[in-house]
Every structure is written in C-alpha cells, then in structure tokens.
N, C-alpha and C. Protein backbone atom coordinates (compact mmCIF):
# COMPACT_ATOMS: atom_id res chain seq x y z
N UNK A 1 -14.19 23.56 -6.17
CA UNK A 1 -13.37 22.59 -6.89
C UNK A 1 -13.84 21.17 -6.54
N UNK A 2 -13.90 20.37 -7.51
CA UNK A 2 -14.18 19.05 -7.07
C UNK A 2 -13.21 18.28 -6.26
N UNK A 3 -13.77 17.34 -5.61
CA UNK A 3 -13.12 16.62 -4.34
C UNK A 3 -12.26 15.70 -5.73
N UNK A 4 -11.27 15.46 -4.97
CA UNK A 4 -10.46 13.81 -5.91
C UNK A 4 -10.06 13.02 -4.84
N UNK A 5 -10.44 11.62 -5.24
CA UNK A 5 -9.87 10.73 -4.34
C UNK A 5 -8.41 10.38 -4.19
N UNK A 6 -7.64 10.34 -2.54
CA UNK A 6 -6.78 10.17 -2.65
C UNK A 6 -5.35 9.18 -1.74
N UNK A 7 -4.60 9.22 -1.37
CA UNK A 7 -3.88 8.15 -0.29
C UNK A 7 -2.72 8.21 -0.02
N UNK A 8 -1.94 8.07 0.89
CA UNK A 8 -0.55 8.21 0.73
C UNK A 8 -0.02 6.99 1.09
N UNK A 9 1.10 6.71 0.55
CA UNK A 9 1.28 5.54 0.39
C UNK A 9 3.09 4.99 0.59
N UNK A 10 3.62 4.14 0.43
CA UNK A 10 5.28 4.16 0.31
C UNK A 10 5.38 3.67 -0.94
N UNK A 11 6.11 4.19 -1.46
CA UNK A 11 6.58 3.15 -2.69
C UNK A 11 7.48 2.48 -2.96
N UNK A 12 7.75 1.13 -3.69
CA UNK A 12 8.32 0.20 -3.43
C UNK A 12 9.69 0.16 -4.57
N UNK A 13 10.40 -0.77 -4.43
CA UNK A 13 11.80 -0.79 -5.49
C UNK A 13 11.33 -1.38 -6.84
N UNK A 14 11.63 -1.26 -7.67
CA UNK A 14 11.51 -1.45 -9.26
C UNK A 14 11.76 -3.22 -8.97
N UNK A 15 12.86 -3.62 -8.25
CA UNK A 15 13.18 -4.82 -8.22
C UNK A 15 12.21 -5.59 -7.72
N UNK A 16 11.48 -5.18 -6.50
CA UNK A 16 10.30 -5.96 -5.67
C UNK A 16 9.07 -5.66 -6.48
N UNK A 17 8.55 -5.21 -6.97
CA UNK A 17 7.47 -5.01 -8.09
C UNK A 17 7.64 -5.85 -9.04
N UNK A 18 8.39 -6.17 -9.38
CA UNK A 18 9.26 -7.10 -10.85
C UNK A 18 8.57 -8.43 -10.33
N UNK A 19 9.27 -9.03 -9.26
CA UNK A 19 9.36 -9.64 -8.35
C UNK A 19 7.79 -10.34 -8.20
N UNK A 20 6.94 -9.33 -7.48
CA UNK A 20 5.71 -9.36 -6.93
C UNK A 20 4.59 -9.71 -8.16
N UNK A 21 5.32 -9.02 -9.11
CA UNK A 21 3.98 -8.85 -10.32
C UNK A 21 4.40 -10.59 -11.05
N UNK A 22 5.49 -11.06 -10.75
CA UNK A 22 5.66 -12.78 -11.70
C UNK A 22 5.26 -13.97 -10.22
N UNK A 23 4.64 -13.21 -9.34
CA UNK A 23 4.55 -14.27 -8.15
C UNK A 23 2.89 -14.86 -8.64
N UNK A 24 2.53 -14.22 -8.74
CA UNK A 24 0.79 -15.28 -9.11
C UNK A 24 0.79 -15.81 -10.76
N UNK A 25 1.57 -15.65 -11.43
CA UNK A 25 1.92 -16.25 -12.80
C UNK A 25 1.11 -17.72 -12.98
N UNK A 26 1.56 -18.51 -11.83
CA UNK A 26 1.36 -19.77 -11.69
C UNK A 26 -0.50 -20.43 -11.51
N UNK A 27 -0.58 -19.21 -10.92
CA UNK A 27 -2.23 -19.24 -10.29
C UNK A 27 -3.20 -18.90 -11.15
N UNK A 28 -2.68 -18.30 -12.22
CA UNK A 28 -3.49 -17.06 -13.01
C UNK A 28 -4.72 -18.40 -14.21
N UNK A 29 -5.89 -18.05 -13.98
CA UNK A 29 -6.76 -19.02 -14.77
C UNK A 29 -7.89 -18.23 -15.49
N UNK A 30 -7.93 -18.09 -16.20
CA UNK A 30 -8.62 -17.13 -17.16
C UNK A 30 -10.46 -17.52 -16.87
N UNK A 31 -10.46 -18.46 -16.14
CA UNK A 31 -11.96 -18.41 -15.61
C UNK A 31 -12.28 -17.76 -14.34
N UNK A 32 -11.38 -17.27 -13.75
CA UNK A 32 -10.81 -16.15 -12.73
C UNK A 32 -11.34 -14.79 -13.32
N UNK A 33 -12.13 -13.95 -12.12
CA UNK A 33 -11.94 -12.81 -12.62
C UNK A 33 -11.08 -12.00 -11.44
N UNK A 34 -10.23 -11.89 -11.27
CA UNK A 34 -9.37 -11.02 -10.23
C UNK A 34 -8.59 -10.00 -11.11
N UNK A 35 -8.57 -9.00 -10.70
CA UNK A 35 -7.82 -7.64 -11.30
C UNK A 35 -6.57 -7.71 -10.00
N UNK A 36 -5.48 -8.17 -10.94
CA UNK A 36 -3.95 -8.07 -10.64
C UNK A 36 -3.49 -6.76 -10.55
N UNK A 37 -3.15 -6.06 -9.79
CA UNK A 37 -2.47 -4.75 -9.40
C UNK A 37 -1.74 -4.66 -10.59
N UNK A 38 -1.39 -3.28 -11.69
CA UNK A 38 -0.50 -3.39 -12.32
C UNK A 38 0.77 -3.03 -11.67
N UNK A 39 1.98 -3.37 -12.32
CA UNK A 39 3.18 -3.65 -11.87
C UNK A 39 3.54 -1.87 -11.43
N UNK A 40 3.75 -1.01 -12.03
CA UNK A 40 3.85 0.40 -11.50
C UNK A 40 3.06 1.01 -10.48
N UNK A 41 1.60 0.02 -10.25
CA UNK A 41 0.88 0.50 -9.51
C UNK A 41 1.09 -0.05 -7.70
N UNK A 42 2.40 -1.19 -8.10
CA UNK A 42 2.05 -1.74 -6.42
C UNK A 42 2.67 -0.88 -5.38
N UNK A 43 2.33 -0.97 -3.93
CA UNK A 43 2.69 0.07 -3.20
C UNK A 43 2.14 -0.67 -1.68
N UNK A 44 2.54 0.02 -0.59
CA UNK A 44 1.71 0.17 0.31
C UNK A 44 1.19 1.26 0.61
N UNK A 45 -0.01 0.96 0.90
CA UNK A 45 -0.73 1.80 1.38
C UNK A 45 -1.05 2.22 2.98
N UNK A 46 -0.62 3.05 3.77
CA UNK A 46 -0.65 4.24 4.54
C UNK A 46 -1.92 4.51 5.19
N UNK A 47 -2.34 5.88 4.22
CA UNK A 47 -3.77 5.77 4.79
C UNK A 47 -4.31 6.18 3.61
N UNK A 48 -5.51 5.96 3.51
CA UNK A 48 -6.90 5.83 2.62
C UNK A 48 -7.53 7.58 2.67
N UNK A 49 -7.09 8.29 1.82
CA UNK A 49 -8.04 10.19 2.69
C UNK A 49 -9.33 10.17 2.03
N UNK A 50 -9.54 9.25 0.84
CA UNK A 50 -10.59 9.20 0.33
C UNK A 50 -10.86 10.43 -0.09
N UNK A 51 -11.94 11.05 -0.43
CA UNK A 51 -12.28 12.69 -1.09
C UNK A 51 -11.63 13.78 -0.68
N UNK A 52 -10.63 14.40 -0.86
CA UNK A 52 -9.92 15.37 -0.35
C UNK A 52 -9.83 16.66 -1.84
N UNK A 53 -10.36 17.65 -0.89
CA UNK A 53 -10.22 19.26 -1.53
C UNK A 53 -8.80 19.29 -2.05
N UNK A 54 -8.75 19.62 -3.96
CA UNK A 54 -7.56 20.09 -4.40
C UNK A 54 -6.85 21.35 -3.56
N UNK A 55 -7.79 21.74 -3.00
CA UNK A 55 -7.11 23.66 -2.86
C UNK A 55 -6.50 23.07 -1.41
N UNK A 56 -6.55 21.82 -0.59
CA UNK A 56 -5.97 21.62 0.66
C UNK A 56 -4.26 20.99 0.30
N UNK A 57 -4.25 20.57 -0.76
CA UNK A 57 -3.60 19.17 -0.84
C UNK A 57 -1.61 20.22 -0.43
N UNK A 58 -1.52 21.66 -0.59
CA UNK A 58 -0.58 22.34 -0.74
C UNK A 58 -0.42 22.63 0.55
N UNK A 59 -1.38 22.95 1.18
CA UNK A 59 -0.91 23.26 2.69
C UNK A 59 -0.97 22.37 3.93
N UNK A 60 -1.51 21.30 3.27
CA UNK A 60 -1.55 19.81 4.26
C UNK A 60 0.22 19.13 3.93
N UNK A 61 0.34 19.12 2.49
CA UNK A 61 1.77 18.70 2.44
C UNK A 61 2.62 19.57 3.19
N UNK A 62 2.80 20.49 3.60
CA UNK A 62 3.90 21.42 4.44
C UNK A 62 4.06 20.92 5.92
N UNK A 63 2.49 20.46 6.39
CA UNK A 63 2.17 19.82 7.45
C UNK A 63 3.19 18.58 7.52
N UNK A 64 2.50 17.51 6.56
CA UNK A 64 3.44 16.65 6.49
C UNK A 64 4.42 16.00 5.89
N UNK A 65 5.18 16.98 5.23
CA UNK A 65 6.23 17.02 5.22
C UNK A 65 7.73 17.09 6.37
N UNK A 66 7.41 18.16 7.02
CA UNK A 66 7.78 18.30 8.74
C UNK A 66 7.91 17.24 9.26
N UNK A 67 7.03 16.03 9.10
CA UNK A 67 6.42 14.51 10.19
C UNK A 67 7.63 13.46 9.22
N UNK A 68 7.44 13.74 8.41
CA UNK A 68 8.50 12.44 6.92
C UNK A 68 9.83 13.14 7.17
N UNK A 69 10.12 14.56 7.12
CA UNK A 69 11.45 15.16 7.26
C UNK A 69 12.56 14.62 8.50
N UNK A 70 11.51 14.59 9.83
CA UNK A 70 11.84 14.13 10.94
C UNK A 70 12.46 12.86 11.31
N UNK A 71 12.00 12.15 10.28
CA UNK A 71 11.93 10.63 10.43
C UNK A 71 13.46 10.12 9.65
N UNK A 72 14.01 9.45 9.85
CA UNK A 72 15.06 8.62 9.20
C UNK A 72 14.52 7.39 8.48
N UNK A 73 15.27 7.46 7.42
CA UNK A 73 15.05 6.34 6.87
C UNK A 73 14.78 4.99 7.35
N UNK A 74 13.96 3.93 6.89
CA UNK A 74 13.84 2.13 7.99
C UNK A 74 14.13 1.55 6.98
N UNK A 75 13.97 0.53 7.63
CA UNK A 75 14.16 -0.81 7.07
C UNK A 75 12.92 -1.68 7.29
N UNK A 76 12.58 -1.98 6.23
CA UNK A 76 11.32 -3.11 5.91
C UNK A 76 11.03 -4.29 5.08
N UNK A 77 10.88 -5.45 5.25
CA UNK A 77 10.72 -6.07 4.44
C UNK A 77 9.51 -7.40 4.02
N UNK A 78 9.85 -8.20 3.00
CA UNK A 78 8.64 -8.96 2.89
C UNK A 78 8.05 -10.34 3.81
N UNK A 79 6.96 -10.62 3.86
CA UNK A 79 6.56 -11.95 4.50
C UNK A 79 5.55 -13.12 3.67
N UNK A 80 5.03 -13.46 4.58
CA UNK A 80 4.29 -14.32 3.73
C UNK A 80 2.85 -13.60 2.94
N UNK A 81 1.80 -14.37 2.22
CA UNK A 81 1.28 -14.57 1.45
C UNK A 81 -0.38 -13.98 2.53
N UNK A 82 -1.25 -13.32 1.90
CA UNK A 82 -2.04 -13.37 3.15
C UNK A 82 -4.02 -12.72 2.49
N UNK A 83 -5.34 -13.02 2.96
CA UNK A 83 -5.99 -12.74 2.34
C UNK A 83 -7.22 -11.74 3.33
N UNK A 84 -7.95 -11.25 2.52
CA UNK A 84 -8.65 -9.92 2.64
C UNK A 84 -10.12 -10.55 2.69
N UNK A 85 -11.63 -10.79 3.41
CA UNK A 85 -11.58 -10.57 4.88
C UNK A 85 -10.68 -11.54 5.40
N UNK A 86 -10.85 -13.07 4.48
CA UNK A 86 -10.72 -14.32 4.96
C UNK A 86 -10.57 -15.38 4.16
N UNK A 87 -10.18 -16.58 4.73
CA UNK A 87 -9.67 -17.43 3.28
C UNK A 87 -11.20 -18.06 2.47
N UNK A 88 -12.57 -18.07 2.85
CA UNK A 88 -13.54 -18.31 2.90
C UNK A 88 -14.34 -17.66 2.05
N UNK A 89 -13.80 -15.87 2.02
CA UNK A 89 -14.27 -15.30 1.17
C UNK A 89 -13.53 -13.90 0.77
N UNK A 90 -12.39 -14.71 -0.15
CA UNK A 90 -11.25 -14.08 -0.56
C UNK A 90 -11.62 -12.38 -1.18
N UNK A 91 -11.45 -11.65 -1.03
CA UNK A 91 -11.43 -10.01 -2.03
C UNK A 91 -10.48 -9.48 -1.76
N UNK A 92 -9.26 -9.88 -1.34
CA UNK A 92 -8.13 -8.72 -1.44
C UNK A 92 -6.72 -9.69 -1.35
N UNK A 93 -6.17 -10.32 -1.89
CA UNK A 93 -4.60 -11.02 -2.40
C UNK A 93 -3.41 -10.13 -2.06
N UNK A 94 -2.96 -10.29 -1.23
CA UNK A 94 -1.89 -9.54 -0.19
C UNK A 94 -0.47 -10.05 0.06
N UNK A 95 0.40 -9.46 0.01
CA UNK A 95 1.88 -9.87 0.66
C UNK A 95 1.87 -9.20 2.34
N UNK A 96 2.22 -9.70 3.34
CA UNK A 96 2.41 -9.01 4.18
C UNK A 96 3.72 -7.91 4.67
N UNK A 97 4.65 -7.13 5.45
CA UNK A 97 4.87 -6.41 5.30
C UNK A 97 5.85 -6.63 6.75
N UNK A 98 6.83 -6.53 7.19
CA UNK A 98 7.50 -6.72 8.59
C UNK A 98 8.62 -5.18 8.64
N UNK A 99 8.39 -4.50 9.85
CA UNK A 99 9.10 -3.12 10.13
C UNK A 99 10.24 -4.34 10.99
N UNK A 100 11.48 -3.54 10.83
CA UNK A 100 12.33 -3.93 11.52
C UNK A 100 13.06 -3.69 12.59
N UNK A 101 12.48 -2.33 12.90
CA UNK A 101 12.74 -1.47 14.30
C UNK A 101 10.98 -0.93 14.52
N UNK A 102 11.09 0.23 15.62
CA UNK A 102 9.93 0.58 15.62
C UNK A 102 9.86 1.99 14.99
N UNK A 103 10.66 2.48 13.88
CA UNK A 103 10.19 3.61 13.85
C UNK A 103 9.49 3.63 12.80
N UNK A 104 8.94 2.44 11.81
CA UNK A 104 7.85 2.25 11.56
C UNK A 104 6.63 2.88 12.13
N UNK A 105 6.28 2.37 13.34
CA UNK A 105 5.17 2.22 14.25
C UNK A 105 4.87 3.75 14.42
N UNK A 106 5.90 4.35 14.76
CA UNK A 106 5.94 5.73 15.43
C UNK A 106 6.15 6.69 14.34
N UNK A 107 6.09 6.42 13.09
CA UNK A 107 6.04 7.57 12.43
C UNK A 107 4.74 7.24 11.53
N UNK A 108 3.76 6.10 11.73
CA UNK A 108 2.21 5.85 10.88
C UNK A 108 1.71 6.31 12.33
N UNK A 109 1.47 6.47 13.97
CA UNK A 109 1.31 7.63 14.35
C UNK A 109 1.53 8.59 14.34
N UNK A 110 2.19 9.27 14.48
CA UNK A 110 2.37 10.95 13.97
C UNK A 110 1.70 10.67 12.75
N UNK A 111 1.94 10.08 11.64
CA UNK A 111 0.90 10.93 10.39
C UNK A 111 -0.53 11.01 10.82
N UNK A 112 -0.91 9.72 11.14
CA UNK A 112 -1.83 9.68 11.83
C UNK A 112 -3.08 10.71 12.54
N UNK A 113 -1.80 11.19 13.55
CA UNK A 113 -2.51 12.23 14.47
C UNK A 113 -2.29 13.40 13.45
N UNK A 114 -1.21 13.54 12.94
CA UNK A 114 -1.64 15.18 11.88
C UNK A 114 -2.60 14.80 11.03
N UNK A 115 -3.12 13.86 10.59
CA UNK A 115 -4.22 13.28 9.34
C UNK A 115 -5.31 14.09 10.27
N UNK A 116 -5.46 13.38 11.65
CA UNK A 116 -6.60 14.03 12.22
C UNK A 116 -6.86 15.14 12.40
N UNK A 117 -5.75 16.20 12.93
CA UNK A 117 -5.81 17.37 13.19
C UNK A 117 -6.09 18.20 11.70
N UNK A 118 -5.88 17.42 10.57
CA UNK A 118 -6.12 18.35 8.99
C UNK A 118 -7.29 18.23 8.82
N UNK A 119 -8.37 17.10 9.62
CA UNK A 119 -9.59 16.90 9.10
C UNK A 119 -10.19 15.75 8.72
N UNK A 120 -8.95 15.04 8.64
CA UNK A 120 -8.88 13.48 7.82
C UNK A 120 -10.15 12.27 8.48
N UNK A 121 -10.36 11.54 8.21
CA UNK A 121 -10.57 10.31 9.04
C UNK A 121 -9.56 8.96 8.89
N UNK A 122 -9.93 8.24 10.12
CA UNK A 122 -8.62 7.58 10.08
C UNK A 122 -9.01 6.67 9.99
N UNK A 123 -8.52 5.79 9.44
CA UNK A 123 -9.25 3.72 9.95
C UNK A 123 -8.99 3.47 11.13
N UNK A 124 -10.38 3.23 12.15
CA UNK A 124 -10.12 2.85 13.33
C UNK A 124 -9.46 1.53 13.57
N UNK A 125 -9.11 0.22 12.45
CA UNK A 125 -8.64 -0.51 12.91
C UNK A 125 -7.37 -0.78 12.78
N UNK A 126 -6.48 -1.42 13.14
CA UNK A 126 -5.28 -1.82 13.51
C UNK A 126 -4.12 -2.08 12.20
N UNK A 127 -3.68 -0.81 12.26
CA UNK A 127 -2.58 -1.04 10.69
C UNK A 127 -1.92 -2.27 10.90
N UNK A 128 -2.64 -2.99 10.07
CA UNK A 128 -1.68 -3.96 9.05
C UNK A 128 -0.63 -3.67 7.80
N UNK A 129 0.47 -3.65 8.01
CA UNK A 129 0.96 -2.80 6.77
C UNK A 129 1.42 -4.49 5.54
N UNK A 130 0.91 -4.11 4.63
CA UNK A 130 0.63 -5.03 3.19
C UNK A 130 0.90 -4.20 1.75
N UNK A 131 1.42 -5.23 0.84
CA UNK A 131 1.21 -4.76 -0.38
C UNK A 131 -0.13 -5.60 -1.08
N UNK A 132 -0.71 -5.18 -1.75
CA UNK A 132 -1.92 -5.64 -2.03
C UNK A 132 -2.00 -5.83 -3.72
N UNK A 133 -1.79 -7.43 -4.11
CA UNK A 133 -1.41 -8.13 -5.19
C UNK A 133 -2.62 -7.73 -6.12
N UNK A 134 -3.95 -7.99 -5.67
CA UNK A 134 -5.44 -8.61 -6.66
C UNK A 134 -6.50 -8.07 -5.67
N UNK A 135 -7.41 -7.65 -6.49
CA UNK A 135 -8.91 -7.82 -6.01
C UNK A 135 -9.67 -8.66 -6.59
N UNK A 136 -10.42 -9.05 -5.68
CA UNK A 136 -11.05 -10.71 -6.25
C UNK A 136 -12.31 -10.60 -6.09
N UNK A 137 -13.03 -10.42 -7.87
CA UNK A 137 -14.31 -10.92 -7.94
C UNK A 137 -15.07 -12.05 -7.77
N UNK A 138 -14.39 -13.13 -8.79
CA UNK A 138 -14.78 -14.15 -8.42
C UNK A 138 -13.85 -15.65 -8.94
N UNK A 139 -13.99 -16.15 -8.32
CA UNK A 139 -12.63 -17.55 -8.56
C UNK A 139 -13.54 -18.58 -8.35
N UNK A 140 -13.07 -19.58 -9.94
CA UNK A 140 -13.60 -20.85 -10.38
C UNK A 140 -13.26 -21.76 -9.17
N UNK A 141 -12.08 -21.80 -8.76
CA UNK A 141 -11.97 -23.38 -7.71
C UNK A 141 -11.76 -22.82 -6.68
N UNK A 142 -12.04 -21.96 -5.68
CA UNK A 142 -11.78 -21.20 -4.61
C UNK A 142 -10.69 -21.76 -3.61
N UNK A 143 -11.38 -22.99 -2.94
CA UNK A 143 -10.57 -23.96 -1.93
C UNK A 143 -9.19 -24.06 -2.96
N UNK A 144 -9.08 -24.41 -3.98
CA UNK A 144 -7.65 -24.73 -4.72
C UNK A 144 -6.78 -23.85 -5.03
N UNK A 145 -7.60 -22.31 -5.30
CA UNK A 145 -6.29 -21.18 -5.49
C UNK A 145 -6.17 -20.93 -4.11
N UNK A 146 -6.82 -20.79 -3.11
CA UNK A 146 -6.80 -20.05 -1.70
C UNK A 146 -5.54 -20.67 -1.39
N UNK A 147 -5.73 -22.32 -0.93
CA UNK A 147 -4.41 -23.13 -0.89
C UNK A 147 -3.12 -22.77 -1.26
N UNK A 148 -3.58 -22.50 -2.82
CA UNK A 148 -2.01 -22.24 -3.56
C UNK A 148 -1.59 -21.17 -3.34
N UNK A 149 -2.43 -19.93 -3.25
CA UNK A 149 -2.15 -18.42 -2.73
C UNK A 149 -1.45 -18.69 -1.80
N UNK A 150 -2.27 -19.11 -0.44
CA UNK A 150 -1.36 -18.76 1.20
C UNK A 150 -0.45 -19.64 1.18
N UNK A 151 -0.38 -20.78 0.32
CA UNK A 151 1.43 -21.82 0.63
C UNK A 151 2.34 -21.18 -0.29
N UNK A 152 2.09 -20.20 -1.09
CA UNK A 152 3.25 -19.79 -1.58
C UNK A 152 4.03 -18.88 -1.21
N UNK A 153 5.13 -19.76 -1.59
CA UNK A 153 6.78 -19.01 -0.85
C UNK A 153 7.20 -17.79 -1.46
N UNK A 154 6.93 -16.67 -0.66
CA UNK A 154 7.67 -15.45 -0.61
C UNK A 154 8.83 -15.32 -0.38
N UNK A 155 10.04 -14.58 -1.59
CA UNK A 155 11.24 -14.84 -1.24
C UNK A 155 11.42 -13.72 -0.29
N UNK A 156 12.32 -13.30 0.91
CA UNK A 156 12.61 -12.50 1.56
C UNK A 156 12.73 -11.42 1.31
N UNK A 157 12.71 -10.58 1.12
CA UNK A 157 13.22 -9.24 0.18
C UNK A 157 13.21 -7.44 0.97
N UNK A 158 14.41 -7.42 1.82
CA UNK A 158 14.63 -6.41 2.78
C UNK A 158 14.50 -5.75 1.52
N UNK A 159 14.16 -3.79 2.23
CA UNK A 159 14.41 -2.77 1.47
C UNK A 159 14.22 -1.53 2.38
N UNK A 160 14.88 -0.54 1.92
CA UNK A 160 14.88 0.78 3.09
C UNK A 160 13.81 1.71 2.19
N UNK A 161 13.29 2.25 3.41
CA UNK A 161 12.02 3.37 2.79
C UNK A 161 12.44 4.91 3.02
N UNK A 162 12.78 5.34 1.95
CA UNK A 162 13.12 6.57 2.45
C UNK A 162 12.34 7.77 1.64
N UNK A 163 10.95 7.61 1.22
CA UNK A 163 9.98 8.38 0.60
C UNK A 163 8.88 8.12 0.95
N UNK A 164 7.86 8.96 0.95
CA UNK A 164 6.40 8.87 1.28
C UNK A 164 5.61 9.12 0.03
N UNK A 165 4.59 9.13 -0.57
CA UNK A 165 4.09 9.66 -1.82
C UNK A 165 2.55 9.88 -1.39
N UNK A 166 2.14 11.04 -1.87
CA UNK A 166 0.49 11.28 -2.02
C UNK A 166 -0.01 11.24 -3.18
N UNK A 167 -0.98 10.09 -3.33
CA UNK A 167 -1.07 9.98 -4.84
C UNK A 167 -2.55 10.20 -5.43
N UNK A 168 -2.97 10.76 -5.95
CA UNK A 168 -4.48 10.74 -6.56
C UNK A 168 -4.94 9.40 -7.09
N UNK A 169 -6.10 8.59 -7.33
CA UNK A 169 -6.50 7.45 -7.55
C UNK A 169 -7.79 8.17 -7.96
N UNK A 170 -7.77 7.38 -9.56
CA UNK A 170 -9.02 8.07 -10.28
C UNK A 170 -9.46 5.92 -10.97
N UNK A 171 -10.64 5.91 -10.38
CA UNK A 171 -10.78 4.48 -10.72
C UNK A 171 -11.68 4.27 -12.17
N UNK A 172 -11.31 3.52 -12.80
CA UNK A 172 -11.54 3.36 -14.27
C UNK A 172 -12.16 1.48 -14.28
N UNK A 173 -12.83 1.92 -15.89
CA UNK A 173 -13.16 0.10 -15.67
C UNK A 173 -11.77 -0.97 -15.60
N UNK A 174 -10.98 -0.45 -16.35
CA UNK A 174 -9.93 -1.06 -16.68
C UNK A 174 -8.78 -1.32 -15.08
N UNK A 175 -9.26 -0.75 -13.74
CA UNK A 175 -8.69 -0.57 -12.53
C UNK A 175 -8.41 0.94 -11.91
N UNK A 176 -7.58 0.66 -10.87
CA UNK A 176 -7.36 2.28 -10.53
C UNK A 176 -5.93 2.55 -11.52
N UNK A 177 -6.37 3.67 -11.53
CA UNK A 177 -4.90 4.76 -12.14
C UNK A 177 -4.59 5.62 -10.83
N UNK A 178 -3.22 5.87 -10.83
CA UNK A 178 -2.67 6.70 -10.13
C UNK A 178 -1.94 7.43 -10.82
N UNK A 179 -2.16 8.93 -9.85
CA UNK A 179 -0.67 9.78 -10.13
C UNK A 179 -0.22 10.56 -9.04
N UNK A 180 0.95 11.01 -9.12
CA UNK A 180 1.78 11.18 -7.57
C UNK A 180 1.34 12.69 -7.81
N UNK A 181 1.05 13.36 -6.86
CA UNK A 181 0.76 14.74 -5.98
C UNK A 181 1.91 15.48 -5.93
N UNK A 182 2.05 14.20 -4.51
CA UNK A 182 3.43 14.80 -3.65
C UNK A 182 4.48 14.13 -3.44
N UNK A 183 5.82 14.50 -3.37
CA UNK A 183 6.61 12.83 -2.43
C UNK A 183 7.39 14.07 -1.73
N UNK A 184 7.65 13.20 -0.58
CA UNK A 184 7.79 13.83 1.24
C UNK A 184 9.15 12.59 1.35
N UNK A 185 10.74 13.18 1.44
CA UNK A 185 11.87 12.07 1.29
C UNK A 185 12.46 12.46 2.94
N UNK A 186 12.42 11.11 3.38
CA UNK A 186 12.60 10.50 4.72
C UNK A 186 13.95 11.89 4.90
N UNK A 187 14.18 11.76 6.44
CA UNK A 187 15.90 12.50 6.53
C UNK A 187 16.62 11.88 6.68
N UNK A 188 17.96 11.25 5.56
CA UNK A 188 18.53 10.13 5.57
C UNK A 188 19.59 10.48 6.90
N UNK A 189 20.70 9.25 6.81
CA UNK A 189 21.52 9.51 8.01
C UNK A 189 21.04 8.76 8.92
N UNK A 190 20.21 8.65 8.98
CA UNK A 190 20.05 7.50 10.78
C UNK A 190 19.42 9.06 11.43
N UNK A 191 19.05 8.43 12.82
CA UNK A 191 18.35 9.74 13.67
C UNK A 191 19.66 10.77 14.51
C-alpha cells in the first residue's frame, strides 16, 4: 500500500479560526506571494509522522488512544505574533500558543515516547506549540510587513482542548488539503 503523509494535530474552535483567518487582512498585498492557511485548515500541529503505512494507522490509533483517554481535558490559549526561521528570513507566519498548567507538557511526552516505540521519528528540537497563519515565498517590502506582522496585537483567546485528530495531508498546487483519520477525545472531568 502506498505510504500517505500524515500528523496529528489539536484542533481549534470555529470562533478562533474566524478570528485568526481576519488577523492578516490588513497586511495582505497582492505583490506578496504567501499562501494563507485556509480557515478550516488552521490547527496546531503535534507531531509531523510524515510517510506513514495505511495498514498501521488502525493499530497505532488503539495505542494512542489509551495516552489522549488518560489525559483530561487543558486549558490553552493565544499569544503573540511570531516568525519561522527568523525575522530576516521570514517562511512560516505563526501565532504562538501558552499551556496553562503542565499537563500540556506531559501528555506531548507520552505521545511522544509511544510515537517512538510505533516507529515514528520525532523532531529532536524543542516543541514550540504554534498555530501556523502563512508560508512565505516571497514579500515585496520585507522589513515593513515583518514589523507589521510581529507588532500586531493578538486578542487573548483562552480555549479548552479536549480532542486530538490524525489527519492525512495530501499537498496540492493550490496548498495542503487535509482529512481527519482519527480523533482520540481527551477524558473530560478534570484528572
């Protein structure tokens, strides 16, 4: 069977997407080429599994499912404005992302370590957790959107996570498409 690329991810409220997708409105310059996340498509992203076997995707979810079941619902919410490597040489237009306890922290380990034990690879570097606005080809006044990007005011916007999603990503000229796999729902109640 062919490999499909894939990720798991959280998904976000109808209201904060709304929200997120009218925040660069202001910036938007048609001598710009940046591909704006579409509005159904924003999310955070988790981890990256990249090529993963259809015939695994049924018995890896049972795995982690168990790890999301365990977990109680959090609380998370938005921050500021932030860019992908650097403001110098912008490719990735970002909101940042603030856990409000730690069981954030402690349940992107555990997936983590079961990612590894299924086979996975992991990003060795340091989860930043972000929603990720634009990918950026190339921008007419650089120094002038960069500016306007990172000074703009993010309104606050708490929200509780109580789903996980595994989603396939099949990339097209037009951007990526997604579609959901799996969804893995937190164990509400508190711990």
């Amino acid at each position: 069977m062919e490999p499909i690329r894939t990720f798991l991810a959280i998904p976000l409220p109808k209201t904060l997407t709304g929200y997120l997708k009218t925040l660069p409105e202001p910036m938007i310059n048609q001598k710009d080429h940046i591909n704006w996340v579409k509005r159904e498509n924003i999310h955070i992203t988790l981890n990256f599994l990249g090529d993963t076997n259809p015939e695994n995707i049924e018995a890896h979810s049972s795995q982690l499912e168990k790890i999301v079941g365990a977990y109680p619902n959090f609380e998370i919410g938005t921050l500021d404005t932030g860019i992908y490597p650097h403001a110098n040489d912008p490719r990735v237009l970002w909101v940042g992302v603030a856990p409000y306890g730690s069981e954030f922290s402690s349940f992107k380990r555990d997936i983590d370590r079961e990612l590894k034990v299924l086979g996975y690879t992991i990003d060795k570097r340091p989860f930043q957790p972000h929603i990720t606005l634009a990918r950026v080809k190339t921008i007419s006044r650089k120094s002038m959107f960069v500016h306007k990007f990172l000074s703009t005011e993010v309104r606050e916007f708490n929200f509780e996570v109580n789903e996980m999603v595994w989603l396939k990503s099949t990339l097209t000229p037009q951007g990526a498409e997604y579609e959901q796999l799996k969804s893995f729902k937190f164990k509400t109640g508190g711990q």
